[in-house]
PDB file of N, CA and C in Angstrom:
ATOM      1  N   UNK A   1      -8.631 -19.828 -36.297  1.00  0.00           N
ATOM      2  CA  UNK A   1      -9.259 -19.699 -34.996  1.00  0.00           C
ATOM      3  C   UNK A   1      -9.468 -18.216 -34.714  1.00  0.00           C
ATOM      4  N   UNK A   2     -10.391 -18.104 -34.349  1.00  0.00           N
ATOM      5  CA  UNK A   2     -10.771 -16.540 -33.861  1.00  0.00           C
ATOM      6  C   UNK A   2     -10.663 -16.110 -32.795  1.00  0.00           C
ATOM      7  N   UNK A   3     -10.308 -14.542 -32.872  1.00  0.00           N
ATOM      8  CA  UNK A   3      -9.397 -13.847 -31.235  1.00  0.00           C
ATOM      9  C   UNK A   3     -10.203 -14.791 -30.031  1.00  0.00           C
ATOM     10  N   UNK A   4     -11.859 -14.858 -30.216  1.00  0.00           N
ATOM     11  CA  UNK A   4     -12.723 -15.219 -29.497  1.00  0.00           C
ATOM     12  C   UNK A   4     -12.946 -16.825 -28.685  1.00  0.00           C
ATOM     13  N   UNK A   5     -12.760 -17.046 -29.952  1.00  0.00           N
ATOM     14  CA  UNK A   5     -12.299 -18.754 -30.269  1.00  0.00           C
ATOM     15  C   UNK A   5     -10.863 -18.844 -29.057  1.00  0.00           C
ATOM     16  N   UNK A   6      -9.842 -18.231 -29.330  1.00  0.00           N
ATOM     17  CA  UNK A   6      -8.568 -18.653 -28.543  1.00  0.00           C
ATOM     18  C   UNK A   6      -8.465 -17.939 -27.275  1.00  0.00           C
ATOM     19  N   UNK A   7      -9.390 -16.941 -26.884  1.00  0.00           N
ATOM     20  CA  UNK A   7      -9.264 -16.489 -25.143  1.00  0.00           C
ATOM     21  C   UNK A   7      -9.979 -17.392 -24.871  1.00  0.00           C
ATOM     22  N   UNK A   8     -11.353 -18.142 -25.541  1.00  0.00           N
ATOM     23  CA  UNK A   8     -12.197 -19.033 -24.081  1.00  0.00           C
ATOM     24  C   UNK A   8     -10.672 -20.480 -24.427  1.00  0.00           C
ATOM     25  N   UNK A   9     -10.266 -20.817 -24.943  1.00  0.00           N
ATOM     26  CA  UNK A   9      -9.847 -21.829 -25.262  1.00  0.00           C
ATOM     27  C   UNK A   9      -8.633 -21.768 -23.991  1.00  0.00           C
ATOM     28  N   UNK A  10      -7.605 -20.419 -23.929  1.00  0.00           N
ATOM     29  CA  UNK A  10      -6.767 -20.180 -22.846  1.00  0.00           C
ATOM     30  C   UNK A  10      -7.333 -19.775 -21.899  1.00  0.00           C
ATOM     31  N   UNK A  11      -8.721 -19.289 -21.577  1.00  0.00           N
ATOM     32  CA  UNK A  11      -9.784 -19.625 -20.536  1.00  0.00           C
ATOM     33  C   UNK A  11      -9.648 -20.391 -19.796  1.00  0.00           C
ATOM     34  N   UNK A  12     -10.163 -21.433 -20.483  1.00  0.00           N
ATOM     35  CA  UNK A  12     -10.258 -23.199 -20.253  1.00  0.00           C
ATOM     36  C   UNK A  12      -9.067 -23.725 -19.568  1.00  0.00           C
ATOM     37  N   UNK A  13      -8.085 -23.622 -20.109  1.00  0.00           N
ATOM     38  CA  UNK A  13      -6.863 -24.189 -19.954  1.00  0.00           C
ATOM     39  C   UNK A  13      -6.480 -23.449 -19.041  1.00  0.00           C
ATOM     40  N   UNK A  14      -6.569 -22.612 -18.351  1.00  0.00           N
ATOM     41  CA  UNK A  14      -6.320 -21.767 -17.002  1.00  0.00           C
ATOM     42  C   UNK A  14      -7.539 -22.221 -16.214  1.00  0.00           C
ATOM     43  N   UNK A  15      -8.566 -22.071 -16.261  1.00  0.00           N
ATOM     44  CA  UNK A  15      -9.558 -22.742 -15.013  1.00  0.00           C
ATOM     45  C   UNK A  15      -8.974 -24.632 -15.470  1.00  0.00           C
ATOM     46  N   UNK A  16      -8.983 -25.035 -15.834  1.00  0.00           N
ATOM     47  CA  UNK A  16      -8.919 -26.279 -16.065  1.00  0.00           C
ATOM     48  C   UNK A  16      -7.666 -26.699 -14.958  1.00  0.00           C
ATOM     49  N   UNK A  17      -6.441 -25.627 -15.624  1.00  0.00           N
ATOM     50  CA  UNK A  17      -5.461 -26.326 -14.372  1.00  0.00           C
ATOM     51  C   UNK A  17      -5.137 -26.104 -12.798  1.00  0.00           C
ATOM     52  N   UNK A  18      -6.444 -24.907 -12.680  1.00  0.00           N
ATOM     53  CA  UNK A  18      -6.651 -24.534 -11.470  1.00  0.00           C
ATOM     54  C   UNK A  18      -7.392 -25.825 -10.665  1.00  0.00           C
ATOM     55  N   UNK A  19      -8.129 -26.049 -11.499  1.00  0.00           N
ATOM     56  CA  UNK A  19      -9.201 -27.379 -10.453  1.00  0.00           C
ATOM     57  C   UNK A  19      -8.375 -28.833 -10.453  1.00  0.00           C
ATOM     58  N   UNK A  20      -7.316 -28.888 -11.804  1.00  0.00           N
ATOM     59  CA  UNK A  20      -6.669 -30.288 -11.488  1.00  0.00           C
ATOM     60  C   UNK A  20      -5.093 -30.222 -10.119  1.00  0.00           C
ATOM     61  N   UNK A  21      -4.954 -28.665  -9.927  1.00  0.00           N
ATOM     62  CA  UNK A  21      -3.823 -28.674  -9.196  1.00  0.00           C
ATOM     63  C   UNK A  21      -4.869 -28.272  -7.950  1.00  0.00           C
ATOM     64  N   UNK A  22      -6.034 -29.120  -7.803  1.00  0.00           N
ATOM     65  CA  UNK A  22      -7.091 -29.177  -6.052  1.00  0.00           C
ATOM     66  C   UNK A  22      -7.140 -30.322  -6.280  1.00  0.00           C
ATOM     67  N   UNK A  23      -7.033 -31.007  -7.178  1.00  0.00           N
ATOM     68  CA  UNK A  23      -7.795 -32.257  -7.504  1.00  0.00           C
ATOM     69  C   UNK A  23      -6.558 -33.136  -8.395  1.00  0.00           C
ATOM     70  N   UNK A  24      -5.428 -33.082  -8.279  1.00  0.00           N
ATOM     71  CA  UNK A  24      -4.744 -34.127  -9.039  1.00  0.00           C
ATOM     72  C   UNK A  24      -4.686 -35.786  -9.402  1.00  0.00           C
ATOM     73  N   UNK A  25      -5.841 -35.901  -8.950  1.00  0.00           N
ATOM     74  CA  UNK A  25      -5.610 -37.609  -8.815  1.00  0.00           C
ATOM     75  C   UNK A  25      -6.644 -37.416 -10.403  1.00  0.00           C
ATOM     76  N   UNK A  26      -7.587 -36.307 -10.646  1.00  0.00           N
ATOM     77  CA  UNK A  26      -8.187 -36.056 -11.875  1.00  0.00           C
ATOM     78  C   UNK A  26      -8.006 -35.502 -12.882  1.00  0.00           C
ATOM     79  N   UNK A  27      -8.363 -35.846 -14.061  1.00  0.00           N
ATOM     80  CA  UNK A  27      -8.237 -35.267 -15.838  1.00  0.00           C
ATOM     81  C   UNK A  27      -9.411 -34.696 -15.990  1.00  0.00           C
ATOM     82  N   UNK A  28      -9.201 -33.352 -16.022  1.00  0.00           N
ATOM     83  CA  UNK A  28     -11.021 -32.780 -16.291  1.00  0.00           C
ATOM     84  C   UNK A  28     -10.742 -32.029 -17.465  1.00  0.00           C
ATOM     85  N   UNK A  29     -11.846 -32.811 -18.027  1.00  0.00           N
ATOM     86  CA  UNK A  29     -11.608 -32.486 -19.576  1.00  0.00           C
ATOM     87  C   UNK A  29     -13.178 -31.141 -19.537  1.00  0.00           C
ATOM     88  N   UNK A  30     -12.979 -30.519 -20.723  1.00  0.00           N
ATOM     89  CA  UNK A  30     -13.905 -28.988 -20.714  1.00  0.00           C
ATOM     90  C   UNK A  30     -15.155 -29.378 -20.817  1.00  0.00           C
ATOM     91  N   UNK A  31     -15.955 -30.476 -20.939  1.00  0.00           N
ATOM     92  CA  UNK A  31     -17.044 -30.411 -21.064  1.00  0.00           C
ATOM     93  C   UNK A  31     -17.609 -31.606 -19.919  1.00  0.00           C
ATOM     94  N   UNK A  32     -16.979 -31.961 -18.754  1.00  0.00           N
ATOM     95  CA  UNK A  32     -17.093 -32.776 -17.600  1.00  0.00           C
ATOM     96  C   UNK A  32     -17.475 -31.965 -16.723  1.00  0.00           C
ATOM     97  N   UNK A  33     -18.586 -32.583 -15.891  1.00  0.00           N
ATOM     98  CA  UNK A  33     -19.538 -31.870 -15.161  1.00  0.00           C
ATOM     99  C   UNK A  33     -18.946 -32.666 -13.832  1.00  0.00           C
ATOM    100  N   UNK A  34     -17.996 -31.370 -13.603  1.00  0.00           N
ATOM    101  CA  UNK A  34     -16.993 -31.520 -12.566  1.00  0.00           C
ATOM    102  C   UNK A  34     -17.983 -31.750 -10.956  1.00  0.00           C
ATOM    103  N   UNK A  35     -19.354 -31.517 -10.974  1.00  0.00           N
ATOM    104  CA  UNK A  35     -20.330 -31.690  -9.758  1.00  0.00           C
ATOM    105  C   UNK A  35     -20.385 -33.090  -9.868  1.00  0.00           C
ATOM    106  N   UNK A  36     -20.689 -33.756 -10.846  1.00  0.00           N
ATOM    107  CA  UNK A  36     -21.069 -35.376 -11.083  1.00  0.00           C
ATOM    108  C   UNK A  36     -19.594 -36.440 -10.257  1.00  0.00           C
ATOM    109  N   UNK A  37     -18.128 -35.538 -10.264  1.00  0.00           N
ATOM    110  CA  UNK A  37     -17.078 -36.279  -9.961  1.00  0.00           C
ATOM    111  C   UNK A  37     -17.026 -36.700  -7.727  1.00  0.00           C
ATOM    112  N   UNK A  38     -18.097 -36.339  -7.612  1.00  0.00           N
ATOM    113  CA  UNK A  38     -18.303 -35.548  -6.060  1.00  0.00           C
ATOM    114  C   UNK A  38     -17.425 -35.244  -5.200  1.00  0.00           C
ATOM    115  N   UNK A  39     -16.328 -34.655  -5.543  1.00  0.00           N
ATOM    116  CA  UNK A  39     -15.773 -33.606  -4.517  1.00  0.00           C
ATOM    117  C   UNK A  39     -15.622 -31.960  -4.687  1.00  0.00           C
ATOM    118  N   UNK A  40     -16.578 -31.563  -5.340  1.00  0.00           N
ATOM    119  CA  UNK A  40     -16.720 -30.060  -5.455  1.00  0.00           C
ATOM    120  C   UNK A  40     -18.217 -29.781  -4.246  1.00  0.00           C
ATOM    121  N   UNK A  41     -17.670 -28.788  -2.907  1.00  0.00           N
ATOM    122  CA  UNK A  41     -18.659 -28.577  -2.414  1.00  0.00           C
ATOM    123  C   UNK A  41     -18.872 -26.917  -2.248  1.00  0.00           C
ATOM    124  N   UNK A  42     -19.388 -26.675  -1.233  1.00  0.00           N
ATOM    125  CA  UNK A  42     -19.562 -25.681  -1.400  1.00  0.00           C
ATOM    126  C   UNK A  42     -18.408 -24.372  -1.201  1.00  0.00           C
ATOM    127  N   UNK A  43     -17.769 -24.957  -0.237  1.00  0.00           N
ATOM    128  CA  UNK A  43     -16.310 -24.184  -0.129  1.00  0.00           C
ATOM    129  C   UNK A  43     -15.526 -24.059  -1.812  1.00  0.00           C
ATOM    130  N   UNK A  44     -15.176 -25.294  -2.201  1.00  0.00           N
ATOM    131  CA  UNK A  44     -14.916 -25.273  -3.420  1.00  0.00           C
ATOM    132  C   UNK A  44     -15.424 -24.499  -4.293  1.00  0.00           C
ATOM    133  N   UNK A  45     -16.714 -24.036  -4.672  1.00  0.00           N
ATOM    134  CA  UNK A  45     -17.837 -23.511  -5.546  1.00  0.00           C
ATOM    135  C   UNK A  45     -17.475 -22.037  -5.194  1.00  0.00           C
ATOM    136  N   UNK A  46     -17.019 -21.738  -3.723  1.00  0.00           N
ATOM    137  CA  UNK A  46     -17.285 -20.428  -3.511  1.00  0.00           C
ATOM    138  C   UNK A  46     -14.992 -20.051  -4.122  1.00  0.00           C
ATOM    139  N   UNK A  47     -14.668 -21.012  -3.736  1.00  0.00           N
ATOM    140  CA  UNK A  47     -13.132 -20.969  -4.420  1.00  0.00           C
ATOM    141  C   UNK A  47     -12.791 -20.531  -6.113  1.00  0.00           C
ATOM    142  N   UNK A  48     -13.817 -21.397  -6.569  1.00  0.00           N
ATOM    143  CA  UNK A  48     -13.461 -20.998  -8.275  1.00  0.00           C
ATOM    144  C   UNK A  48     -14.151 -19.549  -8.530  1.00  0.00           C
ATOM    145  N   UNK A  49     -15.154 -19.335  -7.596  1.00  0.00           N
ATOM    146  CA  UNK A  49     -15.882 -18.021  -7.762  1.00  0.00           C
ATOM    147  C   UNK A  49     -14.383 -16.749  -7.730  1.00  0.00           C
ATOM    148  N   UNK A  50     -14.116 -17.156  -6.602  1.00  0.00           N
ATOM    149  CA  UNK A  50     -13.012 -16.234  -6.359  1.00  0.00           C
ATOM    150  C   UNK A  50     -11.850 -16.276  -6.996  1.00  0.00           C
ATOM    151  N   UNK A  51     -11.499 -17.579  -7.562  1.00  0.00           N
ATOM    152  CA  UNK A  51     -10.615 -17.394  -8.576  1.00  0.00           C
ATOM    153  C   UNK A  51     -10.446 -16.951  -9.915  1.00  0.00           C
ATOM    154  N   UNK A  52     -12.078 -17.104 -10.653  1.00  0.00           N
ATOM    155  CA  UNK A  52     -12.573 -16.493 -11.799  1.00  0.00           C
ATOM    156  C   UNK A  52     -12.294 -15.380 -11.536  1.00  0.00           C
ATOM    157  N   UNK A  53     -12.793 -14.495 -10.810  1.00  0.00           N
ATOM    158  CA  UNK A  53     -13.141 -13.237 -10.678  1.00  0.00           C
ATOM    159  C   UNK A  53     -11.351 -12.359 -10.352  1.00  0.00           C
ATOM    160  N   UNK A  54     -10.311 -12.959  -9.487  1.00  0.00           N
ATOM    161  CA  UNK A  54      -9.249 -12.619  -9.788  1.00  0.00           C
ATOM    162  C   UNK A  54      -8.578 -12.888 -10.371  1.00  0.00           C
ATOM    163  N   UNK A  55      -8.872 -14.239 -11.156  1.00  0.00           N
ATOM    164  CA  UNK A  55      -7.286 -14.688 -12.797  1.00  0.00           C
ATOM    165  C   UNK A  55      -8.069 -13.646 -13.648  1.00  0.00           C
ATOM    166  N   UNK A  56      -8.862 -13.335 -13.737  1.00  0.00           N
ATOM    167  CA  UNK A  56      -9.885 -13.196 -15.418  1.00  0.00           C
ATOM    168  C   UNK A  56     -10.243 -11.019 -15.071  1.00  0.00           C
ATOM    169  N   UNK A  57     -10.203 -10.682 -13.873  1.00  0.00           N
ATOM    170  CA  UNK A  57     -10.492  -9.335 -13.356  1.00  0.00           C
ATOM    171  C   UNK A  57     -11.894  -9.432 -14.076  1.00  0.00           C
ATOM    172  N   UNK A  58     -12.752  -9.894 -13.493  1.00  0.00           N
ATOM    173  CA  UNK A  58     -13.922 -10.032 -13.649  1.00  0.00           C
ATOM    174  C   UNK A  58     -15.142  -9.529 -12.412  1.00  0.00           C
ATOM    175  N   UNK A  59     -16.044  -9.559 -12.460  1.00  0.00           N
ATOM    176  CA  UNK A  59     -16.961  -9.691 -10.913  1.00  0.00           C
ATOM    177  C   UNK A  59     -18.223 -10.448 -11.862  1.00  0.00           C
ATOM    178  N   UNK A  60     -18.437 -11.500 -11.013  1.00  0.00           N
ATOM    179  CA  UNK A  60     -19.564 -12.233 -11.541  1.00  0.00           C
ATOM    180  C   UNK A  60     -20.806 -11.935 -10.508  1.00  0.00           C
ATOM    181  N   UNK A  61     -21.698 -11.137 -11.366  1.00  0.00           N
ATOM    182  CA  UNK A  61     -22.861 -10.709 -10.583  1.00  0.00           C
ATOM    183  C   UNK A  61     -23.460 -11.699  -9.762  1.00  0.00           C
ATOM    184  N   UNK A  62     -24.610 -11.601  -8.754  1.00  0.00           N
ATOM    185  CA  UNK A  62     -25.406 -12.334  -8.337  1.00  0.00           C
ATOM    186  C   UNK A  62     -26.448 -13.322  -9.230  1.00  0.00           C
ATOM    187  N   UNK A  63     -26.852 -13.017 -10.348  1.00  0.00           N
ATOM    188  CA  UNK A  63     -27.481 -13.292 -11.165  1.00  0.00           C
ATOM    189  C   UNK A  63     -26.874 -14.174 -11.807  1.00  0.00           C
ATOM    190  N   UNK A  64     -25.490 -14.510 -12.167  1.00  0.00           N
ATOM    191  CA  UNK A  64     -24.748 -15.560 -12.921  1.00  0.00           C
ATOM    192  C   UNK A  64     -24.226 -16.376 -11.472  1.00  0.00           C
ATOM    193  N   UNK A  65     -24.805 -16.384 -10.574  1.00  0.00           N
ATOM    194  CA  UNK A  65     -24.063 -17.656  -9.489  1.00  0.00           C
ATOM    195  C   UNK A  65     -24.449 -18.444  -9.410  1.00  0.00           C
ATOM    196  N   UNK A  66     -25.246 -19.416 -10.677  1.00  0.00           N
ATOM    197  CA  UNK A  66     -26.024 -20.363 -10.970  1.00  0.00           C
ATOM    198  C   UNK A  66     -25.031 -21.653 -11.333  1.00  0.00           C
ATOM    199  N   UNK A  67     -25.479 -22.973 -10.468  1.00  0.00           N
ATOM    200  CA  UNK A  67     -25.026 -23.766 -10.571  1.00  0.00           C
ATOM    201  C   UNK A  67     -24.627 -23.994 -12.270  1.00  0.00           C
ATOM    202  N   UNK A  68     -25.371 -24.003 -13.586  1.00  0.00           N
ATOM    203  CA  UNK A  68     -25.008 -24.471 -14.524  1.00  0.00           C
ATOM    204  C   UNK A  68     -23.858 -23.560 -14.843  1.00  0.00           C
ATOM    205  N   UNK A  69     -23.235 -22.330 -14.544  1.00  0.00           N
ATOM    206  CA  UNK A  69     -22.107 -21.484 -15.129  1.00  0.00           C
ATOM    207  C   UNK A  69     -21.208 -22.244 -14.490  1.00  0.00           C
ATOM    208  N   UNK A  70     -21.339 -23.214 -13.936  1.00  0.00           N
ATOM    209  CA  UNK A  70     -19.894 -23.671 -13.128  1.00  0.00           C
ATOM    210  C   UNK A  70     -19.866 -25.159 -13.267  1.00  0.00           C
ATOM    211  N   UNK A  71     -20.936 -25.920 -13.629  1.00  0.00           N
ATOM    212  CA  UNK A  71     -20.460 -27.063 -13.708  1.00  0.00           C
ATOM    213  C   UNK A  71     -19.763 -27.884 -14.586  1.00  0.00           C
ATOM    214  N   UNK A  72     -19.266 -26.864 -15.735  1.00  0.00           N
ATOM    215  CA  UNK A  72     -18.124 -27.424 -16.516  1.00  0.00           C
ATOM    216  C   UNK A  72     -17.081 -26.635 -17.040  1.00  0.00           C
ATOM    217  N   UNK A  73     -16.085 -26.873 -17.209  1.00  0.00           N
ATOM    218  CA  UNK A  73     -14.949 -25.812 -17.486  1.00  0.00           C
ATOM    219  C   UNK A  73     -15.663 -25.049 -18.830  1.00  0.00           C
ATOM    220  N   UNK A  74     -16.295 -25.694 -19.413  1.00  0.00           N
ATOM    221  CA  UNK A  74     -16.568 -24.790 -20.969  1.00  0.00           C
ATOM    222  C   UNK A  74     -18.025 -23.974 -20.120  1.00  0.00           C
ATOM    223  N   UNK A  75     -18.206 -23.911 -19.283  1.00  0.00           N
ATOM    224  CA  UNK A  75     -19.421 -23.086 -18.627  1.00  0.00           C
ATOM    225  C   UNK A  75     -18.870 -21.787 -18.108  1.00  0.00           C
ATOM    226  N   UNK A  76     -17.619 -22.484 -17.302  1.00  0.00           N
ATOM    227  CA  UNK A  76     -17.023 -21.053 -16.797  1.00  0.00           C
ATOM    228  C   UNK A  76     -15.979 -20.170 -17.996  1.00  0.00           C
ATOM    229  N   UNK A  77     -15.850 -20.980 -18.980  1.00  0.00           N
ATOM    230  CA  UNK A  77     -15.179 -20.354 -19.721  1.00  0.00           C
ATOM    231  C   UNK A  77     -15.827 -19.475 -20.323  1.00  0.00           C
ATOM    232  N   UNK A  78     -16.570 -20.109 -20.755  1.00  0.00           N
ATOM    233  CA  UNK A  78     -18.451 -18.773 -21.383  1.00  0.00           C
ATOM    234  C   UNK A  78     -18.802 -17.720 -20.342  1.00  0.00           C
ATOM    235  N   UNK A  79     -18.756 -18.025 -19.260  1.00  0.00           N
ATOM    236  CA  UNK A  79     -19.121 -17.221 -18.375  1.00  0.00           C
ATOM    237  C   UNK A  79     -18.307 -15.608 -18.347  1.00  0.00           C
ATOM    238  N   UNK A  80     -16.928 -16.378 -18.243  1.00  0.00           N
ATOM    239  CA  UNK A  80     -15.798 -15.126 -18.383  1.00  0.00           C
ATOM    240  C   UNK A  80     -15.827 -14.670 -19.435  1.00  0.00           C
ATOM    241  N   UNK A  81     -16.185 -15.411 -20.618  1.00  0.00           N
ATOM    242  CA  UNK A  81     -16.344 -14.505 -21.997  1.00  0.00           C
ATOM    243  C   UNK A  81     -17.503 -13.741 -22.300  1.00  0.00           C
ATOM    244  N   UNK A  82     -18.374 -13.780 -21.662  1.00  0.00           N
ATOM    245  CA  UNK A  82     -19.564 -13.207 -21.588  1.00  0.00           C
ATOM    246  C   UNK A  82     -19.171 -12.166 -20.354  1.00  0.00           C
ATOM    247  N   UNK A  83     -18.719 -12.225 -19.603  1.00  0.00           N
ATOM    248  CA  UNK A  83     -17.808 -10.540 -18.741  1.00  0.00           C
ATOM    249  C   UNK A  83     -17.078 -10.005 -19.164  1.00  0.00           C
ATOM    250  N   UNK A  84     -16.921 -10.052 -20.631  1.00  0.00           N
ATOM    251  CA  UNK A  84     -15.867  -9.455 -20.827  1.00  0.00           C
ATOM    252  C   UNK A  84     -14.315  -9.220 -20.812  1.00  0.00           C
ATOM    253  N   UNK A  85     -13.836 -10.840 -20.066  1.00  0.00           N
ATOM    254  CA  UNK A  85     -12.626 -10.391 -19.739  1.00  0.00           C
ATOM    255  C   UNK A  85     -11.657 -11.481 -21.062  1.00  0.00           C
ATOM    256  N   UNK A  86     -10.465 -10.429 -21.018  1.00  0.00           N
ATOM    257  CA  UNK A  86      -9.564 -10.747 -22.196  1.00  0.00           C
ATOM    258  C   UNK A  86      -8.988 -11.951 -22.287  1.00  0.00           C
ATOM    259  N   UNK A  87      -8.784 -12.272 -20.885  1.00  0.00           N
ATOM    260  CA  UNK A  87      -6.917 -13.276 -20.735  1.00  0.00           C
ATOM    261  C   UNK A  87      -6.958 -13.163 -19.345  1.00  0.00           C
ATOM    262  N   UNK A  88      -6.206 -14.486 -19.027  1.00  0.00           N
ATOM    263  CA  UNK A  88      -5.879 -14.315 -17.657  1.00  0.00           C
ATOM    264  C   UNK A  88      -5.147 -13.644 -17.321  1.00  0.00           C
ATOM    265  N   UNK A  89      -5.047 -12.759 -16.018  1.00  0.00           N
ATOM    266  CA  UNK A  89      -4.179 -11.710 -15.264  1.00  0.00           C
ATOM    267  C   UNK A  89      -3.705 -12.370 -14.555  1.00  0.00           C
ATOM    268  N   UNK A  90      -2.432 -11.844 -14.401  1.00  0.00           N
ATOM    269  CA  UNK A  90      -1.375 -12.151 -13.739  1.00  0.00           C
ATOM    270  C   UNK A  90      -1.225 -13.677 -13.775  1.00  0.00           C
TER     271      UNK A  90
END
């Protein structure tokens, strides 16, 4: 597995257990288009924004606040790997 390969993978698995500890009654697996489950609204949307951007020390421009970077854990995981960021902080 490659360095690359295993940060989106502990990516994943850090946004992943962020949205099941909002949402525990659900199993969201990385490629579930967590919009289709309907309780992600807009408060929510603007929540993972802010959580990406402080687990990952990231800033996700205006230009990436596009519904498809977020509607699946392997979206936001690309997303953060495409900013550059290493690993989750803190």
């Amino acid at each position: 597995m490659s360095d690359t390969t295993a940060a989106v993978d502990t990516t994943a698995t850090t946004i992943t257990s962020f949205i099941e500890g909002r949402f525990p009654q659900s199993r969201i697996e990385p490629g579930l288009d967590i919009f289709s489950l309907g309780f992600i609204n807009s408060l929510f949307a603007m929540e993972l924004v802010m959580f990406l951007e402080k687990s990952f020390a990231v800033t996700i421009p205006n230009a990436e606040l596009r519904i498809d970077n977020f509607r699946t854990v392997e979206a936001m995981a690309a997303l953060v790997d495409r900013l550059g960021a290493p690993a989750a902080v803190g």
